[in-house]
PDB file of N, CA and C in Angstrom:
ATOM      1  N   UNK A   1       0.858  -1.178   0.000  1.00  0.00           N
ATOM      2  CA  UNK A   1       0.000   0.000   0.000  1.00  0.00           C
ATOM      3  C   UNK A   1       0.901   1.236   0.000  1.00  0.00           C
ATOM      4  N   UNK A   2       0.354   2.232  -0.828  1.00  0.00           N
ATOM      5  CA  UNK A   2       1.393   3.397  -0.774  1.00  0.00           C
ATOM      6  C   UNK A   2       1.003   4.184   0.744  1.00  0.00           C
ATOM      7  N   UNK A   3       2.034   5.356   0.582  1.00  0.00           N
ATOM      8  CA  UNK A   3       1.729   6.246   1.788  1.00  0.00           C
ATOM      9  C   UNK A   3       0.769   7.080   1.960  1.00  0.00           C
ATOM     10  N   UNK A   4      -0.060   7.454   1.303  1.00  0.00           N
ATOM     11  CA  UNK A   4      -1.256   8.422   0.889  1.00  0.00           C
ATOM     12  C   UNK A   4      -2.210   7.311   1.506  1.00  0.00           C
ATOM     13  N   UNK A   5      -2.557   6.305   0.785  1.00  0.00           N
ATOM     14  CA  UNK A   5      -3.781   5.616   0.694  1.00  0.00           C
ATOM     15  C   UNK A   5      -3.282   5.021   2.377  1.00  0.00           C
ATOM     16  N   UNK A   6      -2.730   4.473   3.163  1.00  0.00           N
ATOM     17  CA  UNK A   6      -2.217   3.965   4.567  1.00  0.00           C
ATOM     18  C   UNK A   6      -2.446   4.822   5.418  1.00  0.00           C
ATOM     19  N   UNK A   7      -2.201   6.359   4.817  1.00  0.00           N
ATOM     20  CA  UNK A   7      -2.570   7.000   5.716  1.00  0.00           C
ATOM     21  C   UNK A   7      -3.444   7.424   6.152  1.00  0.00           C
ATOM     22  N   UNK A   8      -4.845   8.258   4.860  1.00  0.00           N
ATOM     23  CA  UNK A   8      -5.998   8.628   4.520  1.00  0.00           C
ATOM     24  C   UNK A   8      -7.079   7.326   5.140  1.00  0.00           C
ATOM     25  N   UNK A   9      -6.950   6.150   4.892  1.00  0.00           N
ATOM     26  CA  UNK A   9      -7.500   4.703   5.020  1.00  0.00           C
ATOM     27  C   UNK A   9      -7.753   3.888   6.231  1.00  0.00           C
ATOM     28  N   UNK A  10      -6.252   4.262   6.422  1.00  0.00           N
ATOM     29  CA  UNK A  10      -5.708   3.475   7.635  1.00  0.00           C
ATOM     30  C   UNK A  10      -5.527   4.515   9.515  1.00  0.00           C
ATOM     31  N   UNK A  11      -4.556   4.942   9.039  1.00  0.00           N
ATOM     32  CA  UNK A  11      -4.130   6.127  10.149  1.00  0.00           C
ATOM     33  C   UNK A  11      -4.789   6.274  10.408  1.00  0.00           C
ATOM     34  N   UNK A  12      -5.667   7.622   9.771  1.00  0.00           N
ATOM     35  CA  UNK A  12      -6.434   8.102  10.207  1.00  0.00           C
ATOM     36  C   UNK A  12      -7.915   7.842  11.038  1.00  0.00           C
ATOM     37  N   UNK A  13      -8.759   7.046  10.089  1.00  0.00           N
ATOM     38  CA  UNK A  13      -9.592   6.552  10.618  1.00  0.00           C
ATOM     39  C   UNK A  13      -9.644   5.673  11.867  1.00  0.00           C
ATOM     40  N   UNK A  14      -8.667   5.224  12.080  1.00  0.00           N
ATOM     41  CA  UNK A  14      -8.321   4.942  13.734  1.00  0.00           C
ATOM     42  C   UNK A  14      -8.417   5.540  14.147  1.00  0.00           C
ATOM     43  N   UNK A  15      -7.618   6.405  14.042  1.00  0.00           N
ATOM     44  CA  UNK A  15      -7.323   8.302  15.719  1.00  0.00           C
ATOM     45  C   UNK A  15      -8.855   8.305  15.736  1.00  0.00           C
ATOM     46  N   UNK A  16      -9.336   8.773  14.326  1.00  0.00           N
ATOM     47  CA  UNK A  16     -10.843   9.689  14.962  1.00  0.00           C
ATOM     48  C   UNK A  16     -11.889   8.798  15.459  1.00  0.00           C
ATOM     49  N   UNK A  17     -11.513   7.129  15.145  1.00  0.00           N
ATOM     50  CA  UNK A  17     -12.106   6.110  16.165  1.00  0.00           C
ATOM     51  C   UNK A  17     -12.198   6.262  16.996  1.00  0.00           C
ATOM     52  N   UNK A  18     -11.249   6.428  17.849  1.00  0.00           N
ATOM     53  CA  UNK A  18     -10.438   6.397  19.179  1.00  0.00           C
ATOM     54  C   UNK A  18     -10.777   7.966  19.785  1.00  0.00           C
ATOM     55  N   UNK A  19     -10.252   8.505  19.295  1.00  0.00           N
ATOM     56  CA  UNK A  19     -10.428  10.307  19.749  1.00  0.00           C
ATOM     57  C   UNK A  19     -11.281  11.046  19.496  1.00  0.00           C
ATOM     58  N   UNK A  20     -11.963  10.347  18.487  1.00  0.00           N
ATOM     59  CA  UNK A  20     -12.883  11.672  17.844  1.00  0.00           C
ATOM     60  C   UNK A  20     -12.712  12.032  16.364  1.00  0.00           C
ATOM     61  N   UNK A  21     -13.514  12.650  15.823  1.00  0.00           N
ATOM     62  CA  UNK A  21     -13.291  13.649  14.785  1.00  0.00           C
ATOM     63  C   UNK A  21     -12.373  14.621  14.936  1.00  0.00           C
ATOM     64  N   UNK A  22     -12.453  15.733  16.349  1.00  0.00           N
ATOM     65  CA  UNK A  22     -11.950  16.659  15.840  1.00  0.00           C
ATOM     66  C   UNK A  22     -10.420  16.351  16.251  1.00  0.00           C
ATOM     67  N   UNK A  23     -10.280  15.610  17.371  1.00  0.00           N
ATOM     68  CA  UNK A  23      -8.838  15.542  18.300  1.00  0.00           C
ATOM     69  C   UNK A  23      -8.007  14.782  17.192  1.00  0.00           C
ATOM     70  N   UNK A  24      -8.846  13.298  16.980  1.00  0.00           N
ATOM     71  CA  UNK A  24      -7.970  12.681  15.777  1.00  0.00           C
ATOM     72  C   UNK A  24      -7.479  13.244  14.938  1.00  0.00           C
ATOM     73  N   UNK A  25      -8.275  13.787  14.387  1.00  0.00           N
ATOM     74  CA  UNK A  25      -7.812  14.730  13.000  1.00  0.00           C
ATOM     75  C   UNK A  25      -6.247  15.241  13.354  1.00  0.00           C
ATOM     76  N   UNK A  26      -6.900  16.341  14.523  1.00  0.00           N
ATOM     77  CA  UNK A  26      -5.880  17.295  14.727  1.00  0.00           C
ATOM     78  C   UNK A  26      -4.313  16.308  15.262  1.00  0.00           C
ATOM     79  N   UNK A  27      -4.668  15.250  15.505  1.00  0.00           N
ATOM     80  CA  UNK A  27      -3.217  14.682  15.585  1.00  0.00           C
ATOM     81  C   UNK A  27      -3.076  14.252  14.650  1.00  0.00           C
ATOM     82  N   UNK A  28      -3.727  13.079  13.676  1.00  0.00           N
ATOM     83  CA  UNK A  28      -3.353  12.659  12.202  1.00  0.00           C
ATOM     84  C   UNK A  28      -2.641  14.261  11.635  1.00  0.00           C
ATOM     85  N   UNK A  29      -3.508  14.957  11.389  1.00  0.00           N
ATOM     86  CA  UNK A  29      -2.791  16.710  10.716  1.00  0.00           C
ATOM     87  C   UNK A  29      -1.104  16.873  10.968  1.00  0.00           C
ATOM     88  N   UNK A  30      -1.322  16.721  12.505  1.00  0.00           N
ATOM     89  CA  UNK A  30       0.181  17.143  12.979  1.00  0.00           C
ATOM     90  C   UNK A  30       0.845  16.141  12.582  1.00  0.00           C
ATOM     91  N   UNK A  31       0.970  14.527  12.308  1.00  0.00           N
ATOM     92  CA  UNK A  31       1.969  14.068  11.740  1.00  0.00           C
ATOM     93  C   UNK A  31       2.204  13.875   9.928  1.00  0.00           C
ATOM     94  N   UNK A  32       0.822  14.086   9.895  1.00  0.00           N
ATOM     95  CA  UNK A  32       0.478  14.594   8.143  1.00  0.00           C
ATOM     96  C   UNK A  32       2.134  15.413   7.477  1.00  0.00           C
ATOM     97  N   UNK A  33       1.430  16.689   8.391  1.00  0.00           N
ATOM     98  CA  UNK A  33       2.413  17.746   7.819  1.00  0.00           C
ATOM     99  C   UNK A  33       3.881  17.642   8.267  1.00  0.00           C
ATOM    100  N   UNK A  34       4.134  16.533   9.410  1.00  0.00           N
ATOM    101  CA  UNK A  34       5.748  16.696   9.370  1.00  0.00           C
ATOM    102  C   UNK A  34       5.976  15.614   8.750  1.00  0.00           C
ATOM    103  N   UNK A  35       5.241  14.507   7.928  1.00  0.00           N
ATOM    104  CA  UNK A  35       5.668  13.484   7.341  1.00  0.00           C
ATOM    105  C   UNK A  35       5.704  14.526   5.395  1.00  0.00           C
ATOM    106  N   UNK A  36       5.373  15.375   5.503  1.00  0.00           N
ATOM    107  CA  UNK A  36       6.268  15.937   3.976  1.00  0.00           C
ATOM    108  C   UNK A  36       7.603  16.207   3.602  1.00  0.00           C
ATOM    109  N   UNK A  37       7.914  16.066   4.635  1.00  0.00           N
ATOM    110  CA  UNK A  37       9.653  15.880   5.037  1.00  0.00           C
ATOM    111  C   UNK A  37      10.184  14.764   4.156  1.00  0.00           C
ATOM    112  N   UNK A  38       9.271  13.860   4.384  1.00  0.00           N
ATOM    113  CA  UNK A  38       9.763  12.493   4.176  1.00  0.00           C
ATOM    114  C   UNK A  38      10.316  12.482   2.614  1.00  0.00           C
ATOM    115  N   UNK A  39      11.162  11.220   2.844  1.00  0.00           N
ATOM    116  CA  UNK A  39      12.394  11.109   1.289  1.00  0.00           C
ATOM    117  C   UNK A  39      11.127  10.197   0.126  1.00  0.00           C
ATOM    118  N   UNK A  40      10.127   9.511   0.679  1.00  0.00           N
ATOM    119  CA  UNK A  40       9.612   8.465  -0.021  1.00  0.00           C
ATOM    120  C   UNK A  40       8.805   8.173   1.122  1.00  0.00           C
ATOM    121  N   UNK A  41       7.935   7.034  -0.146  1.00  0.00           N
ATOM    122  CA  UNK A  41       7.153   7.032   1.352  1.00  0.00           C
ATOM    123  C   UNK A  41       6.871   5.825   2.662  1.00  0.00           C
ATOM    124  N   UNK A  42       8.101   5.463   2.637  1.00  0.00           N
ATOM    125  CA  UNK A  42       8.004   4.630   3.293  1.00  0.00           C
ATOM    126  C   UNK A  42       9.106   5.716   4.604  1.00  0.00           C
ATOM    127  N   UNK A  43       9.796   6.297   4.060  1.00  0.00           N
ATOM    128  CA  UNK A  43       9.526   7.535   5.414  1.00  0.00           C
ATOM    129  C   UNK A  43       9.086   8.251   5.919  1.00  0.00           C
ATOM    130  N   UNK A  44       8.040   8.816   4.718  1.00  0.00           N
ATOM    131  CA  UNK A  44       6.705   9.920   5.298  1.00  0.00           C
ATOM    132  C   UNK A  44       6.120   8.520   6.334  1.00  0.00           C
ATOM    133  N   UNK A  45       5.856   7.362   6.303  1.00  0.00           N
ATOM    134  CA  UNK A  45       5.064   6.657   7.149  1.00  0.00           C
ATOM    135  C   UNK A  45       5.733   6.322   8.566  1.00  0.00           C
ATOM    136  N   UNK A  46       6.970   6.665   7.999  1.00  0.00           N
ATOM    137  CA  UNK A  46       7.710   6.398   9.260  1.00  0.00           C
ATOM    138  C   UNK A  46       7.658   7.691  10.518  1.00  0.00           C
ATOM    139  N   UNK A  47       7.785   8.797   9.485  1.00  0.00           N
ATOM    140  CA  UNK A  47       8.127  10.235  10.279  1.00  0.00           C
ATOM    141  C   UNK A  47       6.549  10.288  10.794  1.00  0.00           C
ATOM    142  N   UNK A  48       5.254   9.831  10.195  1.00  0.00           N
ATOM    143  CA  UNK A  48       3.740   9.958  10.774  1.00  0.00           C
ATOM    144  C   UNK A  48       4.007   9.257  11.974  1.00  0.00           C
ATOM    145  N   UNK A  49       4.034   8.223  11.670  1.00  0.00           N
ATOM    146  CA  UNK A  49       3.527   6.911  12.831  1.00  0.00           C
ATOM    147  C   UNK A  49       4.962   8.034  13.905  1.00  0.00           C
ATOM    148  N   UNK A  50       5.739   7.551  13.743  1.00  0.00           N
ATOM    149  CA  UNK A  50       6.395   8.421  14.917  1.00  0.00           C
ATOM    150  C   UNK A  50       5.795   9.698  15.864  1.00  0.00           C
ATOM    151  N   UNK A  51       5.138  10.632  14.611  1.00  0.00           N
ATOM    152  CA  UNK A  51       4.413  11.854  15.108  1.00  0.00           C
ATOM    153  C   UNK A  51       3.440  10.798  15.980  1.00  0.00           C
ATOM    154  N   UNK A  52       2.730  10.565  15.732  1.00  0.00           N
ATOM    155  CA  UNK A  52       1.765  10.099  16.121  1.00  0.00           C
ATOM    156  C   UNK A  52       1.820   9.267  17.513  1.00  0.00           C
ATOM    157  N   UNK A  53       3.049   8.179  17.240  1.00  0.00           N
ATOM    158  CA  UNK A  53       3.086   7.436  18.745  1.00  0.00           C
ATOM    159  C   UNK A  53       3.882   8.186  19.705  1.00  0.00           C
ATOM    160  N   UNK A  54       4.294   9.295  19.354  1.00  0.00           N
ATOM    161  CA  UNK A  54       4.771   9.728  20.089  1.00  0.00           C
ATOM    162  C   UNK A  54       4.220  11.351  20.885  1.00  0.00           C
ATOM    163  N   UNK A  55       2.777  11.332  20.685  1.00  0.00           N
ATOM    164  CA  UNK A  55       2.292  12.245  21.338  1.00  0.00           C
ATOM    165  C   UNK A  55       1.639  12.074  22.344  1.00  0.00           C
ATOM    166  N   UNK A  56       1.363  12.767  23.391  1.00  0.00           N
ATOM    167  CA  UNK A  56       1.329  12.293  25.056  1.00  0.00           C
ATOM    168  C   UNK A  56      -0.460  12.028  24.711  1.00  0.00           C
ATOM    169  N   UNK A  57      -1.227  12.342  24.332  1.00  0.00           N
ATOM    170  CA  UNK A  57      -2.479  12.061  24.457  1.00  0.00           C
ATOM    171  C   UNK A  57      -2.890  10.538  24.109  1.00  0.00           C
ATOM    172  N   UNK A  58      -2.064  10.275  22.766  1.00  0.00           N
ATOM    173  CA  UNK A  58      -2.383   9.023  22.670  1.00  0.00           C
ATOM    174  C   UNK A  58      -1.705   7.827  23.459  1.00  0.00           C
ATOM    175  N   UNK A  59      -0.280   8.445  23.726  1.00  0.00           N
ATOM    176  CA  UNK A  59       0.241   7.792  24.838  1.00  0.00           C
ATOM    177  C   UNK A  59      -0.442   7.387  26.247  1.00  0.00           C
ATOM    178  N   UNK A  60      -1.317   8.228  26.330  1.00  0.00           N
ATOM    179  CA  UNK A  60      -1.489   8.248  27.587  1.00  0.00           C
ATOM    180  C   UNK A  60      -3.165   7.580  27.255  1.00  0.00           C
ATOM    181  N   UNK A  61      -3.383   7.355  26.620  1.00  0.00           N
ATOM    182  CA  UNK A  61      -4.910   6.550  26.399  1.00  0.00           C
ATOM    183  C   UNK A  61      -4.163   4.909  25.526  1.00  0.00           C
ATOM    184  N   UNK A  62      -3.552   4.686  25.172  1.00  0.00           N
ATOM    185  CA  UNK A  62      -2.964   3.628  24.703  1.00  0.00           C
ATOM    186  C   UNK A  62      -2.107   2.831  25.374  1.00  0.00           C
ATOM    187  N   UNK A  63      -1.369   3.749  25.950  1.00  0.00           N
ATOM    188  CA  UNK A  63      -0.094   3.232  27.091  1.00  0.00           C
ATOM    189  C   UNK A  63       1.000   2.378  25.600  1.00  0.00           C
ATOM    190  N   UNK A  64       2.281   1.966  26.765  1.00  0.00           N
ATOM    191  CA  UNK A  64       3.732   2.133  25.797  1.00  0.00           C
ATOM    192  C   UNK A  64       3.465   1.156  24.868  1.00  0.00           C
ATOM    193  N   UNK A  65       2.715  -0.054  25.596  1.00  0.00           N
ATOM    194  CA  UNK A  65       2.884  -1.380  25.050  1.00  0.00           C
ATOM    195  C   UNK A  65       1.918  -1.565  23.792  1.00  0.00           C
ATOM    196  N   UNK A  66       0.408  -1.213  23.891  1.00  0.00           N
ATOM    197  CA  UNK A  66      -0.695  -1.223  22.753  1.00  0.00           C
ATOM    198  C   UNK A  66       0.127   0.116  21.797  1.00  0.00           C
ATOM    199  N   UNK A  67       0.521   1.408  21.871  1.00  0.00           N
ATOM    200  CA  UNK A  67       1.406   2.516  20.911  1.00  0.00           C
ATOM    201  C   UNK A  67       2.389   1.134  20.355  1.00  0.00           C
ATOM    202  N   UNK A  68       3.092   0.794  20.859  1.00  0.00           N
ATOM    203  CA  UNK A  68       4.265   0.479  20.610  1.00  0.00           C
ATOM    204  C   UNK A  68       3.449  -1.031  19.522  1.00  0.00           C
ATOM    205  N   UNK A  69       2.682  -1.384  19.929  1.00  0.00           N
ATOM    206  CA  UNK A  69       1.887  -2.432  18.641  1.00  0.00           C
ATOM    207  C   UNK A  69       1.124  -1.798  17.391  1.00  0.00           C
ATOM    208  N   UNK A  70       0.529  -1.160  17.537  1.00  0.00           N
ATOM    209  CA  UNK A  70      -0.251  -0.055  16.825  1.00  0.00           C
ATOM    210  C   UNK A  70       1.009   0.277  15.787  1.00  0.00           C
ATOM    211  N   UNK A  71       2.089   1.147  16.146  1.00  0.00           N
ATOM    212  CA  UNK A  71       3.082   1.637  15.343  1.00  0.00           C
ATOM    213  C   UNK A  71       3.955   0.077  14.622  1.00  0.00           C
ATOM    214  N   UNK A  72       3.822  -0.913  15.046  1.00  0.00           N
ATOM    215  CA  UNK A  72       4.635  -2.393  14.149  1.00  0.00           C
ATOM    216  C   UNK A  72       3.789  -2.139  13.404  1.00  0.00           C
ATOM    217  N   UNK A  73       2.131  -2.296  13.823  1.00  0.00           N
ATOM    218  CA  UNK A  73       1.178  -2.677  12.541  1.00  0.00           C
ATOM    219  C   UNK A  73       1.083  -1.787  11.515  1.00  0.00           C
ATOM    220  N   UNK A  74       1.689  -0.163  11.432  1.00  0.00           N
ATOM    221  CA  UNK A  74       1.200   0.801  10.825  1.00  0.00           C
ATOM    222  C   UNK A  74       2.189   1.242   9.896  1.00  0.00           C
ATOM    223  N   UNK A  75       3.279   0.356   9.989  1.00  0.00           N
ATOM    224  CA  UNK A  75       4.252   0.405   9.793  1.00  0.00           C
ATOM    225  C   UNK A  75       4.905  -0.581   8.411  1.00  0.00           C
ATOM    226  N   UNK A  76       4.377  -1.791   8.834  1.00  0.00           N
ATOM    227  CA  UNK A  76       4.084  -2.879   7.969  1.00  0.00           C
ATOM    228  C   UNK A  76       3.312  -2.386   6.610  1.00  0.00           C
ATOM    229  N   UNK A  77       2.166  -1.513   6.923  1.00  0.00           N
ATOM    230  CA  UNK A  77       1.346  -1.259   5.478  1.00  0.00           C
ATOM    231  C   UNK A  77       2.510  -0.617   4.419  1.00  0.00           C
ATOM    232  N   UNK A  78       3.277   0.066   4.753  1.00  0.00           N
ATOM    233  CA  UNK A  78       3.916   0.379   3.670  1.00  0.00           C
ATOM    234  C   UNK A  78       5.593  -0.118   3.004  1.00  0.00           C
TER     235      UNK A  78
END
């Protein structure tokens, strides 16, 4: 799966599972935009999922061990 469609598909629609519409979003967004960085996209998915497991809200509703599974599985799509 490319990085667009993993993310739009996949990513996302989890967070705003989990969080909501608006909170999800707003964290999918924030690793959105620092994954344009990325060389390809199997590092934009890398630099997301990072944004992402590594922000205290979801940390802290997921805890280290379910983040730390979540990011193998999200990781794998691309």
């Amino acid at each position: 799966m490319d990085y667009q469609t993993a993310a739009t598909t996949v990513v996302k629609p989890k967070l705003e599972e989990i969080f909501g519409a608006m909170l999800g979003g707003a964290i999918f967004t924030s690793g959105f935009v620092a994954a344009l960085k990325g060389a390809d996209d199997k590092d934009k998915m890398r630099i997301l999922v990072e944004a992402v497991c590594t922000n205290q809200q979801v940390l802290a509703m997921w805890g280290d061990a379910q983040t730390a599974n979540q990011k193998n599985q999200w990781l794998a799509l691309v």
